[in-house]
Protein backbone atom coordinates (compact mmCIF):
# COMPACT_ATOMS: atom_id res chain seq x y z
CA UNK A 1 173.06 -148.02 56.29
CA UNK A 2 175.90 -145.51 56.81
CA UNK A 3 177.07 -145.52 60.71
CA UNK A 4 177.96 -142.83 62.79
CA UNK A 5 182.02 -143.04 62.41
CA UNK A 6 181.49 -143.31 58.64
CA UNK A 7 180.08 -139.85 58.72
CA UNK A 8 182.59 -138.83 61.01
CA UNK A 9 185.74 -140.13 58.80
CA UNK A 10 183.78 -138.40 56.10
CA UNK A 11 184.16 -134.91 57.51
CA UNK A 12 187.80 -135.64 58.29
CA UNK A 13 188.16 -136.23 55.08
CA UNK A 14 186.66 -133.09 53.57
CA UNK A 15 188.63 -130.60 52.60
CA UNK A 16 186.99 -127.57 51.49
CA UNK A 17 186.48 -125.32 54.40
CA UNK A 18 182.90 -124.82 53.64
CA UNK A 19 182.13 -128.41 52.18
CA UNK A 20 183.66 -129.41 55.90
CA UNK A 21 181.20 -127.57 58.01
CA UNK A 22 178.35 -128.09 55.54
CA UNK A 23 178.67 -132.05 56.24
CA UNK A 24 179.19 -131.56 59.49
CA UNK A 25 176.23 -130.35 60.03
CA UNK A 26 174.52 -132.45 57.77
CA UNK A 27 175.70 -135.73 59.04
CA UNK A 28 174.88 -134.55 62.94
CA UNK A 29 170.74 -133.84 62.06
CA UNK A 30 171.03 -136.91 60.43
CA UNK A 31 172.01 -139.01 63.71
CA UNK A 32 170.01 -136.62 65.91
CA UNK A 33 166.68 -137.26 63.61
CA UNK A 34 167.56 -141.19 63.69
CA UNK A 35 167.79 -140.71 68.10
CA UNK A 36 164.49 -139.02 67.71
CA UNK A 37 162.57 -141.64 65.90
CA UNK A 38 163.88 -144.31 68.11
CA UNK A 39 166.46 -145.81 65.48
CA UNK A 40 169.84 -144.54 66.43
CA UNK A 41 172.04 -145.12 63.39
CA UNK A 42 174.65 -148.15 64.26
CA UNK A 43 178.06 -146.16 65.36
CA UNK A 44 180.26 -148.76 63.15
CA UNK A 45 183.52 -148.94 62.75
CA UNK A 46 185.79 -146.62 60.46
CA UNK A 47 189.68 -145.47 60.42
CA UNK A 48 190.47 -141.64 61.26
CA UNK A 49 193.11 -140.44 59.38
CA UNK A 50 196.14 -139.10 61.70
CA UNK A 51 195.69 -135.70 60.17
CA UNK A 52 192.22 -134.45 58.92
CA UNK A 53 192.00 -132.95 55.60
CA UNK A 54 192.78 -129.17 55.03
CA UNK A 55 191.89 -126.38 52.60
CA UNK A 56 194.91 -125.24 50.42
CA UNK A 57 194.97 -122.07 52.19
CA UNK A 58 195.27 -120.82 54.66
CA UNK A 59 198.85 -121.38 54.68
CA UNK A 60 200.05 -123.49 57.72
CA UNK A 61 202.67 -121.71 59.88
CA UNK A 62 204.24 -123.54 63.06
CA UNK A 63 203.09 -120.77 65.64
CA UNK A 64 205.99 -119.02 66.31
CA UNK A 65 205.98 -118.21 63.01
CA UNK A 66 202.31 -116.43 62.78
CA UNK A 67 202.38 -112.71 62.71
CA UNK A 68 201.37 -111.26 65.95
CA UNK A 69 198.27 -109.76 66.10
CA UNK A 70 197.53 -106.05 67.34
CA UNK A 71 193.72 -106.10 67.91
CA UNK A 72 193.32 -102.56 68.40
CA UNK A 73 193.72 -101.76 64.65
CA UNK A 74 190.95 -102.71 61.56
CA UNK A 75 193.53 -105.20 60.22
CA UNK A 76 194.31 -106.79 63.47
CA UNK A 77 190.36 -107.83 64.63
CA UNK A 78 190.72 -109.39 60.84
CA UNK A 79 193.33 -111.56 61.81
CA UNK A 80 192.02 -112.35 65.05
CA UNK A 81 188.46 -113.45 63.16
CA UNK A 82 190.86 -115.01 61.21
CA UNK A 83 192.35 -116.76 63.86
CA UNK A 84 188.56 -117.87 65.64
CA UNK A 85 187.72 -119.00 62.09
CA UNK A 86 190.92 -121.45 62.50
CA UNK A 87 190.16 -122.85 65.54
CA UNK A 88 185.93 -123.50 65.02
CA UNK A 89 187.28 -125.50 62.23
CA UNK A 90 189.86 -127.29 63.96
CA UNK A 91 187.25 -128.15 66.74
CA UNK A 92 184.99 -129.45 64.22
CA UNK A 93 187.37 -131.89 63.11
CA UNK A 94 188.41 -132.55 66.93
CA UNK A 95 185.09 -133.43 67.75
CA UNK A 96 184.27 -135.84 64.55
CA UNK A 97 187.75 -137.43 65.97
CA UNK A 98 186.58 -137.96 68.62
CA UNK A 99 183.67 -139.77 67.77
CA UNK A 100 185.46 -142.00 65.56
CA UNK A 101 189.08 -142.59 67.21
CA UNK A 102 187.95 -144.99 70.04
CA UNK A 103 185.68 -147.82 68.81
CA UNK A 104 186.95 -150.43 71.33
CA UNK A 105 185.56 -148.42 74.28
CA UNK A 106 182.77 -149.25 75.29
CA UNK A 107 180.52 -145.84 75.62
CA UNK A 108 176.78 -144.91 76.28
CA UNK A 109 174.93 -143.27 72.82
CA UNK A 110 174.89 -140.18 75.03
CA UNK A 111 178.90 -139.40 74.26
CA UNK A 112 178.00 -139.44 70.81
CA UNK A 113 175.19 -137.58 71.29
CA UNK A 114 177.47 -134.74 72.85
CA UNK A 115 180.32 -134.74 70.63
CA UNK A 116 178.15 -134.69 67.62
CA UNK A 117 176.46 -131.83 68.84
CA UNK A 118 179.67 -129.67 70.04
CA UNK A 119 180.77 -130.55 66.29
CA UNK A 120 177.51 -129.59 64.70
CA UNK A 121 177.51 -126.28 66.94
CA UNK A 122 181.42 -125.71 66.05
CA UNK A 123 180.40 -126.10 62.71
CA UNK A 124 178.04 -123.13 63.37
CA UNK A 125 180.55 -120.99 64.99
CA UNK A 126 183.00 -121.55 61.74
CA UNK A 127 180.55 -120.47 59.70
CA UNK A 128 179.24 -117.24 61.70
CA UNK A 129 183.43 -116.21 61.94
CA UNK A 130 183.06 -116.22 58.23
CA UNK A 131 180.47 -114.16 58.01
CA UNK A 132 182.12 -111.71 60.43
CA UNK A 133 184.88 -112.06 57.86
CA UNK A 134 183.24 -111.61 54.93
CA UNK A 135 181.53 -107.94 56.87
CA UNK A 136 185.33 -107.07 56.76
CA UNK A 137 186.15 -107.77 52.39
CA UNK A 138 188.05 -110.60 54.27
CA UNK A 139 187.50 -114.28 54.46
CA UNK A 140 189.06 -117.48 55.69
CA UNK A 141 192.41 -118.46 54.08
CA UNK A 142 193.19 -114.78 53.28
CA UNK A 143 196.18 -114.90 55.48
CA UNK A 144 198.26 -117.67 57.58
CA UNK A 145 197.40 -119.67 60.41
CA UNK A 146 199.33 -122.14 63.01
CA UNK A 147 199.75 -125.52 62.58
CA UNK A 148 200.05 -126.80 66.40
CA UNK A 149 196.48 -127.01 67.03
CA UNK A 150 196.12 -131.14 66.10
CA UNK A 151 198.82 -131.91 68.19
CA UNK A 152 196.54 -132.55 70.76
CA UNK A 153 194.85 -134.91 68.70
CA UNK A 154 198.24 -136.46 67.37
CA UNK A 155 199.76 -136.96 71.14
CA UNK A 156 196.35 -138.43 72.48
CA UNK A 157 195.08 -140.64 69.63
CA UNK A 158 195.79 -143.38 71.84
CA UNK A 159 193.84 -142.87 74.91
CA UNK A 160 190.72 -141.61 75.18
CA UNK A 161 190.79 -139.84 78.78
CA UNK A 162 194.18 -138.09 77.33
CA UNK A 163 191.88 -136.52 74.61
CA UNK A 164 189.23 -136.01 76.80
CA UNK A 165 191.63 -133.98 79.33
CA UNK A 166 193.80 -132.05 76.76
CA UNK A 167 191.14 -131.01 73.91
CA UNK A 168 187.67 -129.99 76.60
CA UNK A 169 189.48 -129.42 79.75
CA UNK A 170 192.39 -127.74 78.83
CA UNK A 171 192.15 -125.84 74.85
CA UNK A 172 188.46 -125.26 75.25
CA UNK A 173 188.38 -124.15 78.61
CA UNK A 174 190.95 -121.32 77.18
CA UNK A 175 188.63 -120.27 75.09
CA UNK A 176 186.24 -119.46 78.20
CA UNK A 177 188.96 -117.86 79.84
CA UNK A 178 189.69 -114.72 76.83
CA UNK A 179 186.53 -114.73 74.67
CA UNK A 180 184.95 -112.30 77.01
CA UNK A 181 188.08 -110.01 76.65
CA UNK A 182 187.61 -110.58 72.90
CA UNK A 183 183.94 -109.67 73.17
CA UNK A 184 185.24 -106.38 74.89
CA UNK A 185 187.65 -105.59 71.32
CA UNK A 186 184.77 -106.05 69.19
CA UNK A 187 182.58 -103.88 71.44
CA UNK A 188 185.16 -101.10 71.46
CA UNK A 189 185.20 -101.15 67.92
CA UNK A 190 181.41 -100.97 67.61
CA UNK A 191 180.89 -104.19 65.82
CA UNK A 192 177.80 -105.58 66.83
CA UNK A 193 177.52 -108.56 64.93
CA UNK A 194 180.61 -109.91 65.96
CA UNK A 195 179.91 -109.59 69.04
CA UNK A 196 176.67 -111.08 68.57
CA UNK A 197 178.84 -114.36 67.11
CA UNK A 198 181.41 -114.61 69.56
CA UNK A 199 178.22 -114.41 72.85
CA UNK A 200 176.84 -117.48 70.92
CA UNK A 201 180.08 -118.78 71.04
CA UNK A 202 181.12 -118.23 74.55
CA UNK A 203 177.71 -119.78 76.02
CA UNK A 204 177.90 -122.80 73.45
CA UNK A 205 181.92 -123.54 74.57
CA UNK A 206 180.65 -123.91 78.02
CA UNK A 207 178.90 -127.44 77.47
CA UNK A 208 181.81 -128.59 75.04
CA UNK A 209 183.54 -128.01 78.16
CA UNK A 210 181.71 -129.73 79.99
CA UNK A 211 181.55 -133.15 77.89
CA UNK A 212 184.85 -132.94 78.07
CA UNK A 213 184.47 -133.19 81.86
CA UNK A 214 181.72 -135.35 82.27
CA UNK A 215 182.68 -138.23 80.44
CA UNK A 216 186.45 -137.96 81.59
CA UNK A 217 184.76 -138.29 85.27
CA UNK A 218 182.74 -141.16 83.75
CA UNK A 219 185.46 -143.42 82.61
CA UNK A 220 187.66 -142.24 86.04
CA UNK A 221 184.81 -143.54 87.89
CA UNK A 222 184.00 -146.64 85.52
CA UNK A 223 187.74 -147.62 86.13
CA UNK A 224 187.78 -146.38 89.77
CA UNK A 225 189.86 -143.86 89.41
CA UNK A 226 190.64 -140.82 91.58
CA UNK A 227 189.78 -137.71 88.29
CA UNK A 228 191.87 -135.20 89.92
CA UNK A 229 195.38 -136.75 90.17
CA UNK A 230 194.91 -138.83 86.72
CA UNK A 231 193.71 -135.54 85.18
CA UNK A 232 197.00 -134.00 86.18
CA UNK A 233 199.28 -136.26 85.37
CA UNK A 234 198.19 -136.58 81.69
CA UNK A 235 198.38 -132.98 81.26
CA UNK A 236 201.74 -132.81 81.90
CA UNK A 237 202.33 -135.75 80.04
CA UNK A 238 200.55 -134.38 77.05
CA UNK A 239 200.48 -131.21 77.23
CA UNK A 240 203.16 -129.43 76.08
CA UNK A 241 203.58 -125.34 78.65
CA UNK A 242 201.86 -124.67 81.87
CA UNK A 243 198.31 -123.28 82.10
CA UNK A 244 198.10 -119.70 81.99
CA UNK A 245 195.99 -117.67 84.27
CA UNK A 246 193.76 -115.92 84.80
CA UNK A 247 191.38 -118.17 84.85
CA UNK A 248 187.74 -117.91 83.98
CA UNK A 249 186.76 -119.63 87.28
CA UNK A 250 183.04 -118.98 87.32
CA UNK A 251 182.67 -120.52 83.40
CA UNK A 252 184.96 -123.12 84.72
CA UNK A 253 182.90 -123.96 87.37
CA UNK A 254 179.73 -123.81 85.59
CA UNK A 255 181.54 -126.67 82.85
CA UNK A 256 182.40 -128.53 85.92
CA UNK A 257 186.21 -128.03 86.08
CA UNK A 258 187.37 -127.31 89.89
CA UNK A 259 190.43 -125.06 90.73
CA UNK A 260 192.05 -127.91 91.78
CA UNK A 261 192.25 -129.19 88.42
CA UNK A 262 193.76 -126.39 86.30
CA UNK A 263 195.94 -124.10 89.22
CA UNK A 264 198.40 -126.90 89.86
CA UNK A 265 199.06 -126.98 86.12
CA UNK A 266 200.37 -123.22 86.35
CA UNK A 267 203.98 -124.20 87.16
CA UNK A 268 206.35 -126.49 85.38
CA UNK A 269 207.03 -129.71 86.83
């Protein structure tokens, strides 16, 4: 019987960025329908690769080096549903990481259950960007994208509440903080579909937001641990500028992340 990390090293190993989200999906009803019936599918053992596989293109830039994007024009809402596109697939791979990175901690089935379904649904969001792309004569890989977004993964492979503070509570609660000015281009420019995608999106993010935040409270309180103060500290330890505001407070809220968790992280140290 395949386990649960198998499938998740299997993703990370897919290149194709269709095949990827395809499996991803795939493998996630699979565990969900084995939950159902009472049989959860063993989570097993299985080695991540440090980097997941990639399509050839696009082209992997370090992020200085991406062109800047002027959203007001035709050909800059392509490169920033270019630039979604990159991250939903980056998050699927985050999230099959993080199922499969940590076997030696000891975690209830419902983690899994929540990371497999933030990958399944970033799997979805991938694959709706694409069709916003394809509305456009464009698709994913027709121009470049930046390469910093698995450093995250590569500077917290070793701890787990690292990963769980850097990926959920810091990059994905970004993306609640400027998809709804995103949603505001796209409405401007009378394109209702993606709109349409990137609602789904911000509503989904929410909860991937707040796994992130209740399992990082879990293992704080497991170890007894005070969550605000450890939080902090491995920000700044692994996380490499200061927080930007503003700050979606009422999504953040909502995905259980208090002020007092992101506003000290707006200054250097």
């Amino acid at each position: 019987m395949t386990s649960l990390r198998e499938m998740a090293v299997e993703v990370l190993s897919t290149a194709d960025g269709h095949a990827k989200p395809a499996l991803s999906r795939q493998h996630a009803a699979t565990w969900f329908a084995a939950r159902k019936a009472g049989q959860p599918l063993p989570l097993g053992k299985a080695s991540p690769p440090d980097w997941p596989a990639r399509p050839v293109k696009p082209e992997l830039l370090d992020p200085r080096d991406v062109p800047k994007r002027k959203p007001g024009s035709p050909q800059g809402r392509i490169a920033l549903l270019h630039a979604i596109a990159h991250i939903e697939l980056n998050a699927v791979d985050l999230h099959w990481d993080m199922v499969a990175r940590f076997p030696d901690i000891d975690m209830p089935l419902g983690f899994f259950d929540d990371w497999a379904k933030a990958a399944d649904e970033e799997s979805k969001h991938f694959n709706l960007m694409c069709d916003c792309l394809a509305a456009q004569d464009s698709h994913y890989g027709a121009m470049p994208a930046h390469a910093g977004m698995w450093r995250a993964a590569e500077d917290t492979r070793g701890d787990i509440l690292a990963r769980l503070a850097v990926v959920p509570m810091v990059l994905e609660a970004r993306g609640l903080d400027v998809t709804p000015g995103m949603i505001e281009i796209f409405r401007r420019a009378k394109d209702a579909q993606t709109v349409a995608a990137l609602e789904v999106i911000y509503s989904e993010e929410v909860g991937h937001v707040a796994y992130g935040s209740k399992w990082f409270n879990f293992l704080c309180g497991r170890d007894g641990l005070d969550p605000q103060p450890v939080f902090l500290d491995l920000v700044r330890r692994h996380f490499h500028s200061p927080l930007k505001p503003p700050f979606n407070e009422e999504k953040r809220a909502q995905a259980g992340l208090p002020p007092d968790f992101y506003w000290p992280l707006t200054e250097p140290v």
